[in-house]
C-alpha atoms as a PDB file:
ATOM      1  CA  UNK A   1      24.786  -9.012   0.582  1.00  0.00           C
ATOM      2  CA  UNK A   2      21.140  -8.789   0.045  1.00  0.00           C
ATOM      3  CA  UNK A   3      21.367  -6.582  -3.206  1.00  0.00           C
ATOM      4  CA  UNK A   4      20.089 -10.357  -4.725  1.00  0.00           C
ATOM      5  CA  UNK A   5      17.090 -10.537  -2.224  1.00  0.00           C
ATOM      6  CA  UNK A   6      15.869  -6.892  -3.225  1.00  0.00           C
ATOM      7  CA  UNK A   7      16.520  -7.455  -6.905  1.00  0.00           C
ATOM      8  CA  UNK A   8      14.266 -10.339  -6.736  1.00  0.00           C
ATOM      9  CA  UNK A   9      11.477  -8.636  -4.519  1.00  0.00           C
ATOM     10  CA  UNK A  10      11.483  -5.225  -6.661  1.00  0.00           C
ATOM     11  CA  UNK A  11      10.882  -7.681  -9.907  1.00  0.00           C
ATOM     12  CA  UNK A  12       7.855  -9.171  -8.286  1.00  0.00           C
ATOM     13  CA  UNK A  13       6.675  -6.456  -6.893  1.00  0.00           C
ATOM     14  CA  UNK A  14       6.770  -4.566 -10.760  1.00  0.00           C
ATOM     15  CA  UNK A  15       4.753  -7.532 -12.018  1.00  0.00           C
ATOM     16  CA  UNK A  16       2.496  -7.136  -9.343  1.00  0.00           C
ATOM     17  CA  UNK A  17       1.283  -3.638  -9.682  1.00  0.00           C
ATOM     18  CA  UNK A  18       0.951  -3.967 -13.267  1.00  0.00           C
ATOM     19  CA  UNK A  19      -1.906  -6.594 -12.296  1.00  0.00           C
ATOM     20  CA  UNK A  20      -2.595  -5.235  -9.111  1.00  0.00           C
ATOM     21  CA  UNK A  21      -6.552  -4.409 -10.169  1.00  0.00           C
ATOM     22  CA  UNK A  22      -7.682  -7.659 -11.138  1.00  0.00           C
ATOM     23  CA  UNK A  23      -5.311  -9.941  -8.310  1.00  0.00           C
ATOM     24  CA  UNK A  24      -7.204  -7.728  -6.084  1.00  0.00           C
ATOM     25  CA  UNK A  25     -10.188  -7.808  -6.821  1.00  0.00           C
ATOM     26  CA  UNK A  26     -10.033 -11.748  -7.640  1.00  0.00           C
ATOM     27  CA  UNK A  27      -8.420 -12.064  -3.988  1.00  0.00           C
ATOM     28  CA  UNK A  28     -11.465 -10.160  -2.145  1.00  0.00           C
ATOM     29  CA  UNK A  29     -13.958 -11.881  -3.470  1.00  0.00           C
ATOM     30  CA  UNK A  30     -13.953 -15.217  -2.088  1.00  0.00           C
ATOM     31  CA  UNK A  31     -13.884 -13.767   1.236  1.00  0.00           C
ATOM     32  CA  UNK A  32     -16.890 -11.524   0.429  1.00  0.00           C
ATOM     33  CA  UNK A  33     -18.707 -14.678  -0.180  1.00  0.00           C
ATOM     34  CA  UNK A  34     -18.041 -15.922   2.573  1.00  0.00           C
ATOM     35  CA  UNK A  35     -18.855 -13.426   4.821  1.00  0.00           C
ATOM     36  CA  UNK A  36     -21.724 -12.876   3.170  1.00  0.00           C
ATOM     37  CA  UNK A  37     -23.302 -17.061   2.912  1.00  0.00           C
ATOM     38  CA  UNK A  38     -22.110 -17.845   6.319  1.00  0.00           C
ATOM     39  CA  UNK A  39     -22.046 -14.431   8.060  1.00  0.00           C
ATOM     40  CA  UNK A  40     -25.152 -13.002   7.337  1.00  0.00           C
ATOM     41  CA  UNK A  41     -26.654 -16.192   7.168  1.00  0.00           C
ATOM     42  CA  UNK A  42     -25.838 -17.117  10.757  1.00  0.00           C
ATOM     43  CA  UNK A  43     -25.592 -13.865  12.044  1.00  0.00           C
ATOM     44  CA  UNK A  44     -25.796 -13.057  15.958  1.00  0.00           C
ATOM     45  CA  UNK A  45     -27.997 -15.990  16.413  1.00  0.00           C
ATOM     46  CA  UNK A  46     -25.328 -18.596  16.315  1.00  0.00           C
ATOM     47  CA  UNK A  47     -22.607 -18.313  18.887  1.00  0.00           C
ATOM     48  CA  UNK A  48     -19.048 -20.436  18.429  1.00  0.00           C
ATOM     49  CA  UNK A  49     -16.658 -20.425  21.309  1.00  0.00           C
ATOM     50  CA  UNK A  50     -18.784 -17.994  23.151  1.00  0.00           C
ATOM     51  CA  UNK A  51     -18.378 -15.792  19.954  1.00  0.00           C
ATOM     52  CA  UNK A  52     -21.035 -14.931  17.182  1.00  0.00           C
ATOM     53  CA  UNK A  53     -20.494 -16.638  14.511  1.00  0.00           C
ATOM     54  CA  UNK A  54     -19.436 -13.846  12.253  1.00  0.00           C
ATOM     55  CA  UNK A  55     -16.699 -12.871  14.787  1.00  0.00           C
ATOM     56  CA  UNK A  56     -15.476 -15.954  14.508  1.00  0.00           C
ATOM     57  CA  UNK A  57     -15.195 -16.345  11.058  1.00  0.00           C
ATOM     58  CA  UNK A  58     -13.292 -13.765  10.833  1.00  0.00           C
ATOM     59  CA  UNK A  59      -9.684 -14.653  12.098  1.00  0.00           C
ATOM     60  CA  UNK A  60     -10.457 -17.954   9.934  1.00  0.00           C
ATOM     61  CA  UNK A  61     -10.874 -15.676   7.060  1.00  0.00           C
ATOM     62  CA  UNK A  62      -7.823 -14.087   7.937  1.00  0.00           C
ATOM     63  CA  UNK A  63      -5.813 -17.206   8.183  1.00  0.00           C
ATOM     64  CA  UNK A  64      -7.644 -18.500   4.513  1.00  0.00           C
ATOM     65  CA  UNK A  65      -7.064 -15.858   2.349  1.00  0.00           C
ATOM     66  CA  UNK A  66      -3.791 -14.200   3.508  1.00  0.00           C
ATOM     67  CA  UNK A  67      -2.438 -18.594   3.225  1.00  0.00           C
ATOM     68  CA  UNK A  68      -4.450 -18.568  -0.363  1.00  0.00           C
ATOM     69  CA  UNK A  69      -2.171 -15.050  -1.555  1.00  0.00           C
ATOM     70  CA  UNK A  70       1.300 -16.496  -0.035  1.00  0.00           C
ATOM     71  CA  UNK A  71       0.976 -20.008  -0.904  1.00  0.00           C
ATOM     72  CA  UNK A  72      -0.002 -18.782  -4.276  1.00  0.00           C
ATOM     73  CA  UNK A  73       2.917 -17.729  -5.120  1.00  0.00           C
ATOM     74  CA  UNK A  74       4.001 -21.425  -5.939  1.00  0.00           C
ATOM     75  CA  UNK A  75       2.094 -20.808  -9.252  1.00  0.00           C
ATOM     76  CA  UNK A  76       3.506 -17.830 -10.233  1.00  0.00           C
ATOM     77  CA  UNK A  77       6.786 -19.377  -9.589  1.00  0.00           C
ATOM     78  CA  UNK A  78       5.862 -22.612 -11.765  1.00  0.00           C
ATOM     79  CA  UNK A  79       5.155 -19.914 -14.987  1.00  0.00           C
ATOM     80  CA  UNK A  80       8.613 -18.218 -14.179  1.00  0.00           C
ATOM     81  CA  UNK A  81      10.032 -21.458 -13.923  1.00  0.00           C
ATOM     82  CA  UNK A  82       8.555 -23.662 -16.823  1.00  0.00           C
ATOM     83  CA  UNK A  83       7.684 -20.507 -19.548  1.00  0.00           C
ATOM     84  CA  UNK A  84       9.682 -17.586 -19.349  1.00  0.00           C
ATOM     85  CA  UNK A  85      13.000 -19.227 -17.387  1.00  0.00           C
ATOM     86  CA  UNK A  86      12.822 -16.178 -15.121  1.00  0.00           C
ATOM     87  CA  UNK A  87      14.105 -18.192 -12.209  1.00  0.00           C
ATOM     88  CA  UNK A  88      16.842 -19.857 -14.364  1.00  0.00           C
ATOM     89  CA  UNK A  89      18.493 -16.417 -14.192  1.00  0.00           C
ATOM     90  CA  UNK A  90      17.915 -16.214 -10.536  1.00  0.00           C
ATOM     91  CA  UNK A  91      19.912 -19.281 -10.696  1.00  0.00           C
ATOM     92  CA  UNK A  92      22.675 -18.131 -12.770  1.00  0.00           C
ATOM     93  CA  UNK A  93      23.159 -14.647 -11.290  1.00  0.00           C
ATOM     94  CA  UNK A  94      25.776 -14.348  -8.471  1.00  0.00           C
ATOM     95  CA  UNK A  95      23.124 -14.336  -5.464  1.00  0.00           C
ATOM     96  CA  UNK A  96      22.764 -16.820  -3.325  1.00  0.00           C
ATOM     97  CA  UNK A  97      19.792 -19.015  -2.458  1.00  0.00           C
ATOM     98  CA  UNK A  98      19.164 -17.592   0.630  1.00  0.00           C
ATOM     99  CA  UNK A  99      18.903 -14.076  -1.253  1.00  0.00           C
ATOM    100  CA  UNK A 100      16.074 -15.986  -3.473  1.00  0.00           C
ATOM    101  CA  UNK A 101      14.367 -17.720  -1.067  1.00  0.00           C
ATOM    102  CA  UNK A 102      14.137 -14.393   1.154  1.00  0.00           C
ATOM    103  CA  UNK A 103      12.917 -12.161  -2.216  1.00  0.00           C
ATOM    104  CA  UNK A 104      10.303 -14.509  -2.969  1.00  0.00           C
ATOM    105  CA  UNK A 105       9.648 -15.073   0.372  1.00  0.00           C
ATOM    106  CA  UNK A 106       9.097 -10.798   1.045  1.00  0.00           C
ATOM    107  CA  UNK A 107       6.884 -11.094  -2.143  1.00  0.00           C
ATOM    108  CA  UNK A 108       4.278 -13.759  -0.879  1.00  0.00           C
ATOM    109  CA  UNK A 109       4.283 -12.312   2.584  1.00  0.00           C
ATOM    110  CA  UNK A 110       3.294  -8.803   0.684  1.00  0.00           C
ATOM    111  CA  UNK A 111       0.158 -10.628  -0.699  1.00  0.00           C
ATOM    112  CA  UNK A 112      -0.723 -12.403   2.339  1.00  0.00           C
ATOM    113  CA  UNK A 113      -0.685  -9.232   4.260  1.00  0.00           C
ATOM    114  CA  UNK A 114      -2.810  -7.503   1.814  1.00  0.00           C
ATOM    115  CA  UNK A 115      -5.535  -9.943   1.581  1.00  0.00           C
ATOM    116  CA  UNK A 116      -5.244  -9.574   5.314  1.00  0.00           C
ATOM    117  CA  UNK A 117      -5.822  -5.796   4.830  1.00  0.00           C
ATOM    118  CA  UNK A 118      -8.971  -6.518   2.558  1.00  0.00           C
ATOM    119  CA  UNK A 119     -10.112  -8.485   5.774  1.00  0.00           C
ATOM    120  CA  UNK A 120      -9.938  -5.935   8.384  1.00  0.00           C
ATOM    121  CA  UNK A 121     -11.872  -3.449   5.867  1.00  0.00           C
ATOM    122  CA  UNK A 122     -14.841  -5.624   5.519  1.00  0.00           C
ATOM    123  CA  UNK A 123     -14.644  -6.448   9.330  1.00  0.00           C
ATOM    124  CA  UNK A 124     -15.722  -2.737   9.600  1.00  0.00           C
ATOM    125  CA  UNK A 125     -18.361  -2.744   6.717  1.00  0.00           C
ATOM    126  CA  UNK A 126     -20.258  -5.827   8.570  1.00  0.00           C
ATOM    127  CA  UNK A 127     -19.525  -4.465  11.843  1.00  0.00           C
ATOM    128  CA  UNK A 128     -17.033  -6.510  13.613  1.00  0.00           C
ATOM    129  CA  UNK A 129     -15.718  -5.623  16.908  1.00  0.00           C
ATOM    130  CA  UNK A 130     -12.021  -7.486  16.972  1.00  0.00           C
ATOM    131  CA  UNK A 131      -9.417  -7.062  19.490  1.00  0.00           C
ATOM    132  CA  UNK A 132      -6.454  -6.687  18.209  1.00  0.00           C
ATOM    133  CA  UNK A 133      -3.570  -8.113  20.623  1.00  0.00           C
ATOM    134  CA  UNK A 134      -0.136  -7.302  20.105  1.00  0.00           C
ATOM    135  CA  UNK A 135       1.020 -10.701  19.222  1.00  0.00           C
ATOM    136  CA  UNK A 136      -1.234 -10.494  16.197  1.00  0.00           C
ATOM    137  CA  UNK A 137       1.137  -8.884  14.517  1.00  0.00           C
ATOM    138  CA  UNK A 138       3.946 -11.499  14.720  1.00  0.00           C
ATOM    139  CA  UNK A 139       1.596 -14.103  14.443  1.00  0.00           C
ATOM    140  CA  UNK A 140      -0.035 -13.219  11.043  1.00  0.00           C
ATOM    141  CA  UNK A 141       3.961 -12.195   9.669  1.00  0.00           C
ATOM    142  CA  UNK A 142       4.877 -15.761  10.812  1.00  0.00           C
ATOM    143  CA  UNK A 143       1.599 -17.014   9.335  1.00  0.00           C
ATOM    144  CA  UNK A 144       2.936 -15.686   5.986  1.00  0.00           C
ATOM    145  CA  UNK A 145       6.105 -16.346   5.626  1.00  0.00           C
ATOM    146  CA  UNK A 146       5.477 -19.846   6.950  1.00  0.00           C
ATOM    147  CA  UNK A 147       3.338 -20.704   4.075  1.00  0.00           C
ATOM    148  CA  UNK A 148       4.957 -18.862   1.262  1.00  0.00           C
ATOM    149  CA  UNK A 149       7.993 -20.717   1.954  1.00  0.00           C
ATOM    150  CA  UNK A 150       5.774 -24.072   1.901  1.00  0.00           C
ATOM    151  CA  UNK A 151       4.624 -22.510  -1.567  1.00  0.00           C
ATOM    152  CA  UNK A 152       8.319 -21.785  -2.838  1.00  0.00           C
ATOM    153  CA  UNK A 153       8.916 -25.887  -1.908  1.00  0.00           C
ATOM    154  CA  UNK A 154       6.275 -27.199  -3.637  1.00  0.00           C
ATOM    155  CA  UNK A 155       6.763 -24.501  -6.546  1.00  0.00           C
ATOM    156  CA  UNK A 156      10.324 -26.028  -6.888  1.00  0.00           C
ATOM    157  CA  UNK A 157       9.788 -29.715  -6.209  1.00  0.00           C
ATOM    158  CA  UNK A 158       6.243 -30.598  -9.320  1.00  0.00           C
ATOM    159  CA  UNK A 159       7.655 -31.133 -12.289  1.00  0.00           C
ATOM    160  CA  UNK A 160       4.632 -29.612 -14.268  1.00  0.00           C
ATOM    161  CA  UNK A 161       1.140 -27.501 -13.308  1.00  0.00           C
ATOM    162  CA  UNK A 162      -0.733 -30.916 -13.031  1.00  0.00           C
ATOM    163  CA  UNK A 163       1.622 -31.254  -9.987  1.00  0.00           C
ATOM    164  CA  UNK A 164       1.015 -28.726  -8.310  1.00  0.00           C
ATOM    165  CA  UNK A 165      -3.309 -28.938  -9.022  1.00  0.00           C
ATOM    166  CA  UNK A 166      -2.482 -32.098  -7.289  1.00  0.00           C
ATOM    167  CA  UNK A 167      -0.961 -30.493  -4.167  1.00  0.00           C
ATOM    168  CA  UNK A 168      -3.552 -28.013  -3.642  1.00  0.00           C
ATOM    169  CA  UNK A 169      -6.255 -30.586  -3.998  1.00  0.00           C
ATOM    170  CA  UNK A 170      -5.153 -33.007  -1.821  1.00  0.00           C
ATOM    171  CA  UNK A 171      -3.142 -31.256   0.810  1.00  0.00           C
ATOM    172  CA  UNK A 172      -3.823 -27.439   0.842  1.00  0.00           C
ATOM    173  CA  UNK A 173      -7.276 -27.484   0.179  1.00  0.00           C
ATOM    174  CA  UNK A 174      -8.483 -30.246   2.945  1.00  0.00           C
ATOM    175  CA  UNK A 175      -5.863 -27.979   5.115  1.00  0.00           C
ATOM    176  CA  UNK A 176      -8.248 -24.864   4.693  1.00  0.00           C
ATOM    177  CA  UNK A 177     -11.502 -26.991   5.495  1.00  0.00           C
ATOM    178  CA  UNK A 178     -10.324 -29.134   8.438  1.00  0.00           C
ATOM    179  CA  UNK A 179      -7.806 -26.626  10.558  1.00  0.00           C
ATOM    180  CA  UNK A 180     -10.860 -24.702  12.210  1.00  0.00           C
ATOM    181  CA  UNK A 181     -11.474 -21.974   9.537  1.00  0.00           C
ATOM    182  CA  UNK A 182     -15.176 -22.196   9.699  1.00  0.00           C
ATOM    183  CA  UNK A 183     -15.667 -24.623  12.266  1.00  0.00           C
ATOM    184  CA  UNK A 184     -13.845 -25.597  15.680  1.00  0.00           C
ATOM    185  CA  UNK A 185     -11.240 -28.599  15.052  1.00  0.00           C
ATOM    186  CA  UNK A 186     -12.800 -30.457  17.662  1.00  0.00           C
ATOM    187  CA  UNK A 187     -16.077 -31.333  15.720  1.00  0.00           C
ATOM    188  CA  UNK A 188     -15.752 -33.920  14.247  1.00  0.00           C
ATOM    189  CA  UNK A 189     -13.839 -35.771  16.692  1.00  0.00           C
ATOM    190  CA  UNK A 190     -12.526 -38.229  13.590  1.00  0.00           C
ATOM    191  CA  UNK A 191     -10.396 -35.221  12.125  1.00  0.00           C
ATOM    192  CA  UNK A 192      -9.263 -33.977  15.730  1.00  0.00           C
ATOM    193  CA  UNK A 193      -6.042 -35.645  15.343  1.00  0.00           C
ATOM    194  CA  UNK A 194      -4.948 -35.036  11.492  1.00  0.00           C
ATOM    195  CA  UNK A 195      -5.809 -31.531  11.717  1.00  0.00           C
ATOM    196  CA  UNK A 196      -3.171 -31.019  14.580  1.00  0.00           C
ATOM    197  CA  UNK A 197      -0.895 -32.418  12.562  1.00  0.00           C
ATOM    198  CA  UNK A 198      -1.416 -29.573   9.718  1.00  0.00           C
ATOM    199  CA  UNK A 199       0.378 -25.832  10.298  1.00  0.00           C
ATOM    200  CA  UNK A 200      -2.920 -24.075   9.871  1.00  0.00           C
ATOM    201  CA  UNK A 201      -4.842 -25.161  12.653  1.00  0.00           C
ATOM    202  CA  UNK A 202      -2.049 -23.516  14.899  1.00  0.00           C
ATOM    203  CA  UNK A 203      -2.077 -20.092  12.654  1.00  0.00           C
ATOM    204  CA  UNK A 204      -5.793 -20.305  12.986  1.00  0.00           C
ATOM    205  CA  UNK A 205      -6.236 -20.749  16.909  1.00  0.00           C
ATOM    206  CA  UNK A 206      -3.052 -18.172  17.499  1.00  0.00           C
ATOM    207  CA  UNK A 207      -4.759 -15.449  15.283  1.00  0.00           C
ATOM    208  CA  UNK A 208      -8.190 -16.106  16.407  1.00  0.00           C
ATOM    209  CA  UNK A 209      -7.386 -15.847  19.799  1.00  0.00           C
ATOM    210  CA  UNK A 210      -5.135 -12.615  19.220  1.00  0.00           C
ATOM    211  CA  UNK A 211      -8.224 -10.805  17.702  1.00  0.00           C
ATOM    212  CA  UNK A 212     -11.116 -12.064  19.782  1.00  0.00           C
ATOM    213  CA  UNK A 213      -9.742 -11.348  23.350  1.00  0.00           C
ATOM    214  CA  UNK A 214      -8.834 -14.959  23.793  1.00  0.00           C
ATOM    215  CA  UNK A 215      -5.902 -16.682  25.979  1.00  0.00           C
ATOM    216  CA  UNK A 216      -2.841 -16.943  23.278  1.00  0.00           C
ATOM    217  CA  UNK A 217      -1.572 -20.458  23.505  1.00  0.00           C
ATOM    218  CA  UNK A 218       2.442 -20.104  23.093  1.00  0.00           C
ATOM    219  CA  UNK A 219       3.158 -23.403  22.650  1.00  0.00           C
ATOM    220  CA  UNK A 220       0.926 -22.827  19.060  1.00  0.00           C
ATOM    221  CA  UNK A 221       2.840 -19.592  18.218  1.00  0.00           C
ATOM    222  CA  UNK A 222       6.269 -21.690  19.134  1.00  0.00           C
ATOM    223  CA  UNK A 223       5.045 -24.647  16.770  1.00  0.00           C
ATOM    224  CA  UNK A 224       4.122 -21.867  13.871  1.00  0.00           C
ATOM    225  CA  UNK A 225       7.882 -20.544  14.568  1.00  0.00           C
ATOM    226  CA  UNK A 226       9.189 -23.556  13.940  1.00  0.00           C
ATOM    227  CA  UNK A 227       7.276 -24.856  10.950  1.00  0.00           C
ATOM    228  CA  UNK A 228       8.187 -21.222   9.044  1.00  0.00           C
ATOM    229  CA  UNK A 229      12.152 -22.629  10.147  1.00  0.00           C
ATOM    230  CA  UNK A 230      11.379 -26.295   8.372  1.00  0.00           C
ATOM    231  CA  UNK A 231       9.799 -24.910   5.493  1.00  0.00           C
ATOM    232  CA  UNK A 232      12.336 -22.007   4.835  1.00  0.00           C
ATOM    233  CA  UNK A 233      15.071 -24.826   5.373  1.00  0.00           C
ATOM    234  CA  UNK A 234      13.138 -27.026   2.682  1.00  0.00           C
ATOM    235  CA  UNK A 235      12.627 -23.742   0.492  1.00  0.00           C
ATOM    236  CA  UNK A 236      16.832 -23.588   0.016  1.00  0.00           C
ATOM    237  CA  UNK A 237      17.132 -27.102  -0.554  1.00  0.00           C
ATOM    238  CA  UNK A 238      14.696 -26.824  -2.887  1.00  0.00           C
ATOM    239  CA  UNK A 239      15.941 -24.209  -4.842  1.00  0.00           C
ATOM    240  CA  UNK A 240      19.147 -26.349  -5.067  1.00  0.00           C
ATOM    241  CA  UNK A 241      18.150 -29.123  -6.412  1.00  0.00           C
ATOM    242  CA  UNK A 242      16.570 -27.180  -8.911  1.00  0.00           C
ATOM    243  CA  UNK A 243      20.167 -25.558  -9.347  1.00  0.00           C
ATOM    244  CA  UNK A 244      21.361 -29.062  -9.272  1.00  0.00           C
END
């Protein structure tokens, strides 16, 4: 049954490690800078949450990048899609949707979790003491999966790259800003309520929390849980009306 689902991930992961240097590389260094303007900058002698600064950046780090490599997926999907008609043959093959959604799905969560990787190693090189809770581990899986699945939607739904430029500038970039990345959702007040309204303000508290020492707020991990089920459902239907 899922011979479709690992034919699909074993041809992304092929194109990936012939361009495995430079999506690497490109992927790490956004981070870097962050670390570097806002971590060094504010050092010890800024404390967030009870937390310095740089400790609490991060899990928001985390929760940036590793959304930034499994969301991204959407545009590799839109070049499969609209240049080479890769995913036309996905379509035409005898595998089912759930076998596509799933490969894809396996793909983006492979580049979230490596940009997550990248993270941990330059918590070490700036000196980061994080405690790494159990539930991290199922948090930052359903972090992934939740928002390459969101990607595979949009991926399917634009009709062009304009689109999808669109999408990322008016909903997934805002998203990254507001959800308590960089800054606690409560300040300012005006945003409090739209930002619980977007998935990444639950992935960030749940993840920050899991690696700082923090209380883990289940409710959060339960909503993450069950906007990874609404996108995956919107992912297949999707895909079909693409089929359609």
């Amino acid at each position: 049954m899922f011979n479709g689902f690992k034919g699909v991930l074993y041809r992304e992961i092929n194109v990936f490690r012939k361009r495995a240097r430079k999506q690497i590389l490109a992927s790490s260094l956004s981070p870097l800078l962050f670390l570097i303007a806002f971590g060094w900058g504010f050092g010890d002698r800024v404390a967030v949450d009870g937390l310095p600064y740089i400790t609490f950046l991060i899990p928001g780090l985390i929760t940036m990048s590793s959304l930034n490599q499994s969301y991204g997926i959407a545009q590799e999907l839109n070049i499969t899609r609209f240049y080479f008609h890769v995913f036309d043959e996905y379509l035409i093959a005898p595998i089912s949707h759930v076998e596509i959604v799933l490969g894809e799905a396996a793909y983006g969560m492979f580049k979230g979790l490596l940009s997550t990787a990248l993270i941990f190693v330059y918590s070490v090189i700036f000196s980061v003491k994080l405690m790494v809770a159990p539930i991290f581990f199922l948090a930052i899986l359903t972090h992934t999966f939740l928002f390459t699945t969101l990607g595979i939607t949009i991926a399917m739904l634009v009709r062009d790259h304009g689109d999808q430029a669109t999408v990322n500038t008016f909903v997934i970039t805002p998203m990254i800003f507001l959800s308590g990345t960089f800054f606690p959702v409560e300040k300012p007040v005006v945003f409090k309520w739209l930002v619980y309204a977007l998935p990444l303000t639950y992935s960030t508290k749940v993840i920050r929390a899991a690696l700082t020492g923090g209380d883990v707020n289940m409710l959060y991990f339960l909503l993450m849980i069950g906007f990874a089920a609404v996108f995956f459902v919107t992912a297949l239907r999707a895909v079909g009306r693409v089929e359609g």
